[in-house]
N, C-alpha and C. Protein backbone atom coordinates (compact mmCIF):
# COMPACT_ATOMS: atom_id res chain seq x y z
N UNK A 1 41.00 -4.25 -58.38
CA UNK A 1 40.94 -5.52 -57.70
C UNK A 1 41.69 -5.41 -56.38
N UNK A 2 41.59 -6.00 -55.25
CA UNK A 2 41.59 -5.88 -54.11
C UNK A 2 42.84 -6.57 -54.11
N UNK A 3 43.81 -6.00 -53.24
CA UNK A 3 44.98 -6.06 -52.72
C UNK A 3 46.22 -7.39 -53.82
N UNK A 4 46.26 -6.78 -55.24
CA UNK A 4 46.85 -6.87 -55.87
C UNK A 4 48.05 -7.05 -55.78
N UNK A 5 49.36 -7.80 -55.60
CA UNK A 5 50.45 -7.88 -54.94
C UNK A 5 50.83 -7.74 -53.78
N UNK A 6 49.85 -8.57 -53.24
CA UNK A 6 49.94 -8.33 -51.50
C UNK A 6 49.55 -10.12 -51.16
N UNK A 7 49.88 -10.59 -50.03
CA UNK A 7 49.23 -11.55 -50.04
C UNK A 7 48.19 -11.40 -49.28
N UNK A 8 47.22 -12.42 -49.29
CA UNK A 8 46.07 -12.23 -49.33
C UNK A 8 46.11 -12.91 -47.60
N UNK A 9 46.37 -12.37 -46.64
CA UNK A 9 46.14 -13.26 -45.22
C UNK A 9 45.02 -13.50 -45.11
N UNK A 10 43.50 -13.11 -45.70
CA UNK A 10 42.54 -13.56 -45.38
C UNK A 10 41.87 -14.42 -45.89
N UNK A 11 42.70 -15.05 -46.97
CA UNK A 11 42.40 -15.81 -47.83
C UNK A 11 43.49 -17.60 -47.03
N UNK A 12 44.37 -17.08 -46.34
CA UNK A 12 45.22 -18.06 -45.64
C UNK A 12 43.84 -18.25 -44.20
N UNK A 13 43.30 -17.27 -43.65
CA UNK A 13 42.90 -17.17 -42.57
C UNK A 13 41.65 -18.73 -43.13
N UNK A 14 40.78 -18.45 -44.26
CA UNK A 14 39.77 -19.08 -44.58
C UNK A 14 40.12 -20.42 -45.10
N UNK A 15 41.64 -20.27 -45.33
CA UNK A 15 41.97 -21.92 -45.49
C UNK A 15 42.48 -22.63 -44.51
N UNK A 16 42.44 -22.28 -43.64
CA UNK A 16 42.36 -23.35 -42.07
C UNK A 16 43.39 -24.09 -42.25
N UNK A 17 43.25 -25.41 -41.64
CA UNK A 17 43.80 -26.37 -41.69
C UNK A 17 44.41 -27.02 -42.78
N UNK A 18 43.61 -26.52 -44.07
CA UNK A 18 43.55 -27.39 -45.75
C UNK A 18 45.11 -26.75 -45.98
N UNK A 19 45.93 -27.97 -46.72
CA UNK A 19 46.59 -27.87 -47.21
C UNK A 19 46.51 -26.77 -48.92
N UNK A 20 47.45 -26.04 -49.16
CA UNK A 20 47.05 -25.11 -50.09
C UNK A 20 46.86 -26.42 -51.73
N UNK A 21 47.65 -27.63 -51.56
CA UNK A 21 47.01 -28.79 -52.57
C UNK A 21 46.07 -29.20 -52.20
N UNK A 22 45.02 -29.26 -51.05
CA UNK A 22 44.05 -29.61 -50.86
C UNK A 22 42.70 -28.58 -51.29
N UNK A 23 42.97 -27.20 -51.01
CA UNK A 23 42.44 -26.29 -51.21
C UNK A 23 42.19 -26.82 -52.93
N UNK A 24 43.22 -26.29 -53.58
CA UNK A 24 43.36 -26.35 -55.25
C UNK A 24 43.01 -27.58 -55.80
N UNK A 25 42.94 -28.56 -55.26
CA UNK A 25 42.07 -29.81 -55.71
C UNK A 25 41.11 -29.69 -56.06
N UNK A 26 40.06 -29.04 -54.13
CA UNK A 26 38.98 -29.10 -54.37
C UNK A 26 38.30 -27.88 -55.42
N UNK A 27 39.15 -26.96 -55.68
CA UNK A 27 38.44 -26.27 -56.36
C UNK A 27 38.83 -26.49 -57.79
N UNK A 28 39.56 -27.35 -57.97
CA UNK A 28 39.75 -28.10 -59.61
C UNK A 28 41.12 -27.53 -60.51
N UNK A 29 41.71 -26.31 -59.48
CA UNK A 29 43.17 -25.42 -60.10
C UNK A 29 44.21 -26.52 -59.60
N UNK A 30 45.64 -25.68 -60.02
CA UNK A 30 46.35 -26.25 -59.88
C UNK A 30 47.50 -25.61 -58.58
N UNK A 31 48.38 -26.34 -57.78
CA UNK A 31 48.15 -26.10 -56.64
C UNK A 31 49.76 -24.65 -56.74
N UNK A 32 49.84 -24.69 -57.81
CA UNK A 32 50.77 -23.54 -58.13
C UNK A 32 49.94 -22.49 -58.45
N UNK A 33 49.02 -22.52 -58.95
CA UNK A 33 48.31 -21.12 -59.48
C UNK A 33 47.28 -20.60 -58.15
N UNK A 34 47.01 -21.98 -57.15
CA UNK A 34 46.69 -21.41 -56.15
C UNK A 34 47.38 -20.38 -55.21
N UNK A 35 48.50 -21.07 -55.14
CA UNK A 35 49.44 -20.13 -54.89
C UNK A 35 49.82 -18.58 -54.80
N UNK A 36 49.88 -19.04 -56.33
CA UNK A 36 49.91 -17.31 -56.87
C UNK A 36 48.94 -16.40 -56.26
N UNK A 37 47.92 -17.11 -56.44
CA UNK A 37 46.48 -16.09 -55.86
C UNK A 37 46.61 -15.82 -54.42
N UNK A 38 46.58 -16.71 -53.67
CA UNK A 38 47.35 -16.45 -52.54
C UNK A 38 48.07 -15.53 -52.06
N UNK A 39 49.36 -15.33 -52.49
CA UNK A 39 50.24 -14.54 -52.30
C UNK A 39 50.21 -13.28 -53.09
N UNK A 40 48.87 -13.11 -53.64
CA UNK A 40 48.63 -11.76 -54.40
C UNK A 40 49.45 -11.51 -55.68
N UNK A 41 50.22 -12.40 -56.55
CA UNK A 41 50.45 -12.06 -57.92
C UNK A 41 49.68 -12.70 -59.13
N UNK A 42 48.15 -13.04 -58.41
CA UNK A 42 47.77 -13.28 -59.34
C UNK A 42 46.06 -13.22 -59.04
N UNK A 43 45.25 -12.70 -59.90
CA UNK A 43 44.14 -12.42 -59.55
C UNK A 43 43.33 -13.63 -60.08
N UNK A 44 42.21 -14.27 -59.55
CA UNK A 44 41.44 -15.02 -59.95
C UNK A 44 40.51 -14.83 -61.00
N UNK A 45 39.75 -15.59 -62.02
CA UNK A 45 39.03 -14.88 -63.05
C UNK A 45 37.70 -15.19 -62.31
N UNK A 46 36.71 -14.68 -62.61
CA UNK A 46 35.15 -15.30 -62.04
C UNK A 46 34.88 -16.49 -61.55
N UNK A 47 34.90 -17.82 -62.47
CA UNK A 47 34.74 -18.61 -62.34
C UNK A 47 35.63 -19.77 -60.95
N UNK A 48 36.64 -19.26 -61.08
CA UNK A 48 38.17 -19.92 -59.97
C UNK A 48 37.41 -19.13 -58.93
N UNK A 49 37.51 -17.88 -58.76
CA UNK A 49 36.62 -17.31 -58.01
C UNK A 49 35.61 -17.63 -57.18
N UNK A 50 35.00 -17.53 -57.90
CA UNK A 50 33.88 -18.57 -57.19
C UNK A 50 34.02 -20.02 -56.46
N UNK A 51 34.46 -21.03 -57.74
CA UNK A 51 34.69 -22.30 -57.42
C UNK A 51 35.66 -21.87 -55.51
N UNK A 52 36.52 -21.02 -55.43
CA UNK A 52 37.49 -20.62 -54.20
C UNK A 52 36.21 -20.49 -53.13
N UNK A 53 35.69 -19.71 -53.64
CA UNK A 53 34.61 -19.44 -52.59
C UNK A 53 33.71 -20.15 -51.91
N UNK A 54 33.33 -21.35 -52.89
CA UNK A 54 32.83 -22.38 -52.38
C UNK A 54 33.47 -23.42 -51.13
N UNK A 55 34.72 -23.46 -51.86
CA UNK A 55 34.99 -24.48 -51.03
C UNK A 55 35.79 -23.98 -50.01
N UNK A 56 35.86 -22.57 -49.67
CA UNK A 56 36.42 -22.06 -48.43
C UNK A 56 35.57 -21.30 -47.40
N UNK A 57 34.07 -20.93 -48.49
CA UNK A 57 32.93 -20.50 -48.28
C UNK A 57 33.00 -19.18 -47.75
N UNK A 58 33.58 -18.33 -48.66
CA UNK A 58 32.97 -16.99 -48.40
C UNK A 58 32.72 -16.19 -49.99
N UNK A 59 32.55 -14.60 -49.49
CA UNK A 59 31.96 -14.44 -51.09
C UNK A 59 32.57 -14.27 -51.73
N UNK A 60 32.45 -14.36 -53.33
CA UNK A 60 33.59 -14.52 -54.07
C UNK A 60 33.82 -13.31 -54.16
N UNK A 61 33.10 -11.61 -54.63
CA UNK A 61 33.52 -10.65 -54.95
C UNK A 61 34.44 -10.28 -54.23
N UNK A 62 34.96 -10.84 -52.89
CA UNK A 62 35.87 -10.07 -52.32
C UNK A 62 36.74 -9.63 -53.08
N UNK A 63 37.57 -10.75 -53.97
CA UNK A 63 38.59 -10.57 -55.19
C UNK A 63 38.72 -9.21 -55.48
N UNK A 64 37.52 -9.05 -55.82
CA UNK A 64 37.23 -8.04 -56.64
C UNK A 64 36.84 -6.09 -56.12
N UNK A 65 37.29 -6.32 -54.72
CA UNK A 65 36.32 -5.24 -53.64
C UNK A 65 37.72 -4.16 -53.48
N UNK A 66 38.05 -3.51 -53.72
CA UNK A 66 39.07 -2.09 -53.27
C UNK A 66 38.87 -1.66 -51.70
């Protein structure tokens, strides 16, 4: 899985303006576990994944890309 304990700047880059509780709203998590993912100690499962992808709109496998 792609940059595993790292944070994820491109994942900050695609959340713009959105607050990281706004982000985790819309995708139905909670705005601590967004977090985590964020800052790379925590990997998303498929589904969060996705739902992330939607509402920041890019693809979800990145998660998942080495």
């Amino acid at each position: 899985m792609a940059e595993f304990g790292k944070t994820r700047l491109w994942l900050i880059k695609y959340r713009g303006d959105l607050t990281q509780q706004q982000v985790a709203n819309k995708a139905g998590i909670s705005r601590s576990y967004y977090a985590e993912i964020e800052s790379g100690n925590k990997n998303p499962g498929v589904k969060t994944a996705k739902r992330l992808s939607s509402v920041l709109m890019f693809d979800w496998t990145i998660f998942y890309k080495s």
